[in-house]
Structures are given as C-alpha cells and as structure tokens.
Protein backbone atom coordinates (compact mmCIF):
# COMPACT_ATOMS: atom_id res chain seq x y z
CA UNK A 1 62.05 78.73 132.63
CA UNK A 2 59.64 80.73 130.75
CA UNK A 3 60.37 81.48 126.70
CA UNK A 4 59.95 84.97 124.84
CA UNK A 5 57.05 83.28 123.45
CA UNK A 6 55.00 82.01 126.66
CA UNK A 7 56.13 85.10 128.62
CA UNK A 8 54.39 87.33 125.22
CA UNK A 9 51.47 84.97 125.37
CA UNK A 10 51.07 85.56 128.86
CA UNK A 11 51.51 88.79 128.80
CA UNK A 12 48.84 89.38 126.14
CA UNK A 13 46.68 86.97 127.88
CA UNK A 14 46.55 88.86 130.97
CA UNK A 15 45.87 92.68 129.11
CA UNK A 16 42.93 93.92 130.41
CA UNK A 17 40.50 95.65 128.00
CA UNK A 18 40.99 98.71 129.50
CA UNK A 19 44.80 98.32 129.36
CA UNK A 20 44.49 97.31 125.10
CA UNK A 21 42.24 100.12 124.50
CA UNK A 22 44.10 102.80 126.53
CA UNK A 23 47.40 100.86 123.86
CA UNK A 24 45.39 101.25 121.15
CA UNK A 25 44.57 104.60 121.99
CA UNK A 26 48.17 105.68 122.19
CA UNK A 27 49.04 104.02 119.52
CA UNK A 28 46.51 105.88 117.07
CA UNK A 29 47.89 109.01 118.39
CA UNK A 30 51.41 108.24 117.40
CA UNK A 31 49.73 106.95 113.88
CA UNK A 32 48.12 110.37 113.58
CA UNK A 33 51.89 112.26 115.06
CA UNK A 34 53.82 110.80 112.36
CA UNK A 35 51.33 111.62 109.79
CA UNK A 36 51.29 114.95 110.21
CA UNK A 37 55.28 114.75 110.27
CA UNK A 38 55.54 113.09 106.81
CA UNK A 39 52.91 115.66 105.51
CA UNK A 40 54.88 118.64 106.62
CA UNK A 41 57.91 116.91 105.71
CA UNK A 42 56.80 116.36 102.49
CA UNK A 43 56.48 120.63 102.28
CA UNK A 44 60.15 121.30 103.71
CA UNK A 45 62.04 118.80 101.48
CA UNK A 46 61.78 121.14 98.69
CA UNK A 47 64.04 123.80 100.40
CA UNK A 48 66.17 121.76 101.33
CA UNK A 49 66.48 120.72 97.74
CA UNK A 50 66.92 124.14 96.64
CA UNK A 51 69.05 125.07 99.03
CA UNK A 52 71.98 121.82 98.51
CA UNK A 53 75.12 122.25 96.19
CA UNK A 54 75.61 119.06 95.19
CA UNK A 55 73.91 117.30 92.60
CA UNK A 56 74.30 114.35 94.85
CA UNK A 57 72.56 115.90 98.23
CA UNK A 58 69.80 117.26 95.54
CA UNK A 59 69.22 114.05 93.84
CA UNK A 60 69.35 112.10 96.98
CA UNK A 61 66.70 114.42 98.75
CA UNK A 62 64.57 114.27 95.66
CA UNK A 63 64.36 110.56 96.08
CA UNK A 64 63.54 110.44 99.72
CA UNK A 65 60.65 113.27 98.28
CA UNK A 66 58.88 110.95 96.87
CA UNK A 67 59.02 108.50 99.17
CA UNK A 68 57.74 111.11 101.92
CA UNK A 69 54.98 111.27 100.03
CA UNK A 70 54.34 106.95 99.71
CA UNK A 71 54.77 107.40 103.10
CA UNK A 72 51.53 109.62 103.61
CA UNK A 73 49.75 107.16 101.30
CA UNK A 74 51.09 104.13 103.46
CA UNK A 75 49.88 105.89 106.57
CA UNK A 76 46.55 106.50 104.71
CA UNK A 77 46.27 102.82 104.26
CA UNK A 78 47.76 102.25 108.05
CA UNK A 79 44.65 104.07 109.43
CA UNK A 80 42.23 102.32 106.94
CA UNK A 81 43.85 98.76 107.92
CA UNK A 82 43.10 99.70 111.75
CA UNK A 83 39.58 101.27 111.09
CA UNK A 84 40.46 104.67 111.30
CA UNK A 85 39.81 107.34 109.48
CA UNK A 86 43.46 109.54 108.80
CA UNK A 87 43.96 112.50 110.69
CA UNK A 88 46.70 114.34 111.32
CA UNK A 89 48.29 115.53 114.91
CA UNK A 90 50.57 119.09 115.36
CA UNK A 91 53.89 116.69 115.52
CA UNK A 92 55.65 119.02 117.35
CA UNK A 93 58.85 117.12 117.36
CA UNK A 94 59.32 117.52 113.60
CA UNK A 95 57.59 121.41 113.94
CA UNK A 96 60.95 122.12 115.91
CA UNK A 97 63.23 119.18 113.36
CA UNK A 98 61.68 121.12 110.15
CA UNK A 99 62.49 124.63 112.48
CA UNK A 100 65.91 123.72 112.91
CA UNK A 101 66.37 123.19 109.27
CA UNK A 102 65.59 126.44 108.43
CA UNK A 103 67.44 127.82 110.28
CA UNK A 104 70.58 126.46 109.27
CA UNK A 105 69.76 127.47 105.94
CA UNK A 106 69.48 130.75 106.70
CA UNK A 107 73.31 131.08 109.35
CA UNK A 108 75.08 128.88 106.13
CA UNK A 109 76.08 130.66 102.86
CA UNK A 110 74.14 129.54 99.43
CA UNK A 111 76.27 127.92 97.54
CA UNK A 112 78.64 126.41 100.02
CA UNK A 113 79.24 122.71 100.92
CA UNK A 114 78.97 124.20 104.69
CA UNK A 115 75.30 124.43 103.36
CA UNK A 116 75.29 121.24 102.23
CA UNK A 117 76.65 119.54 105.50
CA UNK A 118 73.90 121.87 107.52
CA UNK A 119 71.46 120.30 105.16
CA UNK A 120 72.58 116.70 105.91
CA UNK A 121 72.68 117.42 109.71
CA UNK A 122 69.46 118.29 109.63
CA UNK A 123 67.97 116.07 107.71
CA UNK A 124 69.15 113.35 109.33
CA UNK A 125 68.17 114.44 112.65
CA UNK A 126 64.81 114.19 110.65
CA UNK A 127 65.49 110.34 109.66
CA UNK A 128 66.35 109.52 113.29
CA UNK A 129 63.18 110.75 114.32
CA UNK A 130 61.41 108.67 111.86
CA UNK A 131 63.04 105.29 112.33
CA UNK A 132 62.37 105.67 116.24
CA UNK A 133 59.07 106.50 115.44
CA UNK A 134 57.97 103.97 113.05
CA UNK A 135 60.37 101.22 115.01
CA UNK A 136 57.90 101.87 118.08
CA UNK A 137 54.54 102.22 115.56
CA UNK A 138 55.60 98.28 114.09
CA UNK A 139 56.42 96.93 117.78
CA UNK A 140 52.81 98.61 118.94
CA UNK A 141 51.47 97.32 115.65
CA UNK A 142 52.81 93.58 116.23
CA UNK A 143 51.48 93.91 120.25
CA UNK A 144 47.90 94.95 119.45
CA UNK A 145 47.69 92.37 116.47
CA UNK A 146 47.58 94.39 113.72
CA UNK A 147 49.26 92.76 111.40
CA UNK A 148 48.92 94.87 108.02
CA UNK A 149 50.02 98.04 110.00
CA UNK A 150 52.98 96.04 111.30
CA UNK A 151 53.90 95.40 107.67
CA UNK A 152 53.55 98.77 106.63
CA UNK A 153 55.67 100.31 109.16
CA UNK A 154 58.54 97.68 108.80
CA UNK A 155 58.12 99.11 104.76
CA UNK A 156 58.61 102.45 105.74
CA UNK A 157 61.22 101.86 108.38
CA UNK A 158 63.67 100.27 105.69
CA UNK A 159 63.17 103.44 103.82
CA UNK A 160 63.94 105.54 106.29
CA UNK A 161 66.87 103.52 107.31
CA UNK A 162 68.09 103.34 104.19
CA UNK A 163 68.08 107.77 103.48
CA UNK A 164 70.02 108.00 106.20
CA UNK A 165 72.58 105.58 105.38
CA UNK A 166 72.48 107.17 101.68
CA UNK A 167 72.78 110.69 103.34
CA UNK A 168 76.04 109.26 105.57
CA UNK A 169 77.33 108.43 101.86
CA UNK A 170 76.86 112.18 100.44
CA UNK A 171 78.74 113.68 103.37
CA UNK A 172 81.42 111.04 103.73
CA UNK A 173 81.96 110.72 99.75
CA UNK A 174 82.44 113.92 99.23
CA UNK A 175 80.78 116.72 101.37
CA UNK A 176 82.62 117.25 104.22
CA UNK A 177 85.75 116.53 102.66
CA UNK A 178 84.84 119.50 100.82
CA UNK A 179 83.26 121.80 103.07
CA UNK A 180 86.50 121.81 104.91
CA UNK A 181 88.40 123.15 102.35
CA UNK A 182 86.25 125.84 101.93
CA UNK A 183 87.85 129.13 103.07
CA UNK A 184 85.49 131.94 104.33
C-alpha cells in the first residue's frame, strides 16, 4: 500500500514541465491576486476604523492595520524568494469584499453597535477570504518547492487566523449583546 509520502513523491516525479510551469504560473497569479487584496485592504481598514463604536472593534482593526501592511511587505519578499518581481492583480473578490463593506456602513447608523456588528461581518468575510487564500498559496508553495514562500504564507495565515478569532471575541464579548438592545 502506497504512503502519503511515496504517492507525493510519485506524484511530483511524474509532473511534466509543462504541467509545473502551467502550476507555477497559476500560482504567481494568485501571489499577485492577494497582493493587490492586502494593498487595497490596507486603504479600507481605515473606515472601518472610523466608522466602529467600540474602542475594542477600533483597537482590534488597528492592529490587524498594521499587519495588512507586513503582509504587503511579506508578499514583497514572497515574489523576491520566487524570482519575481511584485505586481499586483485587480482581486476582484476583495473589490466586491471591500464593496460590501461600504455598504454596510452606509444602511447602519454611526454610532450604533448595529454598526459595529456590520463592521465585524464584513470584515470577517474579509479574513475568510484570506486564510483560504493564503492556505492554498502555502500548499502551492510546499508542491512547487518553494520553501521560503511556504514559510511566509504559513506566517501570514496564523495572522489572519488569529483576527478573526479576535474579531469572534469583540462581537461575542460584548457587541452583539449590545447591538440587540439597541432600540431604533
């Protein structure tokens, strides 16, 4: 019976050059997807910020600011590791994810914790995006041997992971609790 191991090994013993570079290909357009995500993302955050009640929702989205922006820096160095130069892609996943966002900012009342759960809806709808996207960049990553950009995107996937769980903590700790009691 074959093992994970030998059936991987044969598997990337019987890739065709064709098949690796039409992979590789792929894969650098996801690279370049995601970077323009996190670059755009790194624009909308600061509504969002603006826009939140709580100190807690605007503290936590502050933090995941600036790691949006390590994250453009890691993909920098994710193209460089690869022998790319970084470019960015329309991501138009994220175009309609950032969309979205704005537009519950403008049907919710400033001011509200309504706001504040439309802001946490949305941006984690924004994390989930991003940890299936970088989960499939560090499988691709690990597949092609690229071993640096593997590392990288398992960095960036804890990260992202790790807002959304602290995003599930603002809304359960306090923010929806409270947005329910609102009264219109």
């Amino acid at each position: 019976m074959p093992t994970k191991n030998n059936t991987k090994s044969a598997a990337a013993a019987s890739r065709t050059p064709e098949a690796e570079s039409a992979l590789k290909e792929l894969f650098i357009d996801e690279i370049k997807d995601i970077y323009w995500a996190e670059k755009h993302l790194a624009t909308a955050l600061p509504k969002l910020i603006k826009g939140a009640t709580s100190e807690e929702l605007k503290q936590t989205i502050t933090n995941h600011l600036e790691e949006t922006k390590n994250h453009v820096t890691r993909l920098e160095s994710v193209f460089a590791s690869i022998g790319e130069k970084a470019a960015a892609k329309k991501c138009l996943a994220m175009e309609g994810l950032l969309s979205e966002a704005t537009e519950l900012l403008s049907d919710t009342e400033k001011g509200t914790e309504v706001r504040d759960v439309a802001i946490i809806s949305a941006a984690q709808k924004v994390e989930h995006y991003e940890i299936a996207s970088y989960g499939i960049l560090r499988t691709l990553a690990g597949t092609l041997g690229f071993g640096e950009a593997q590392s990288l995107f398992d960095e960036t996937l804890a990260e992202e992971k790790n807002a959304d769980s602290l995003l599930t903590q603002v809304a359960e700790n306090y923010v929806n609790e409270a947005a329910a009691a609102e009264v219109e």
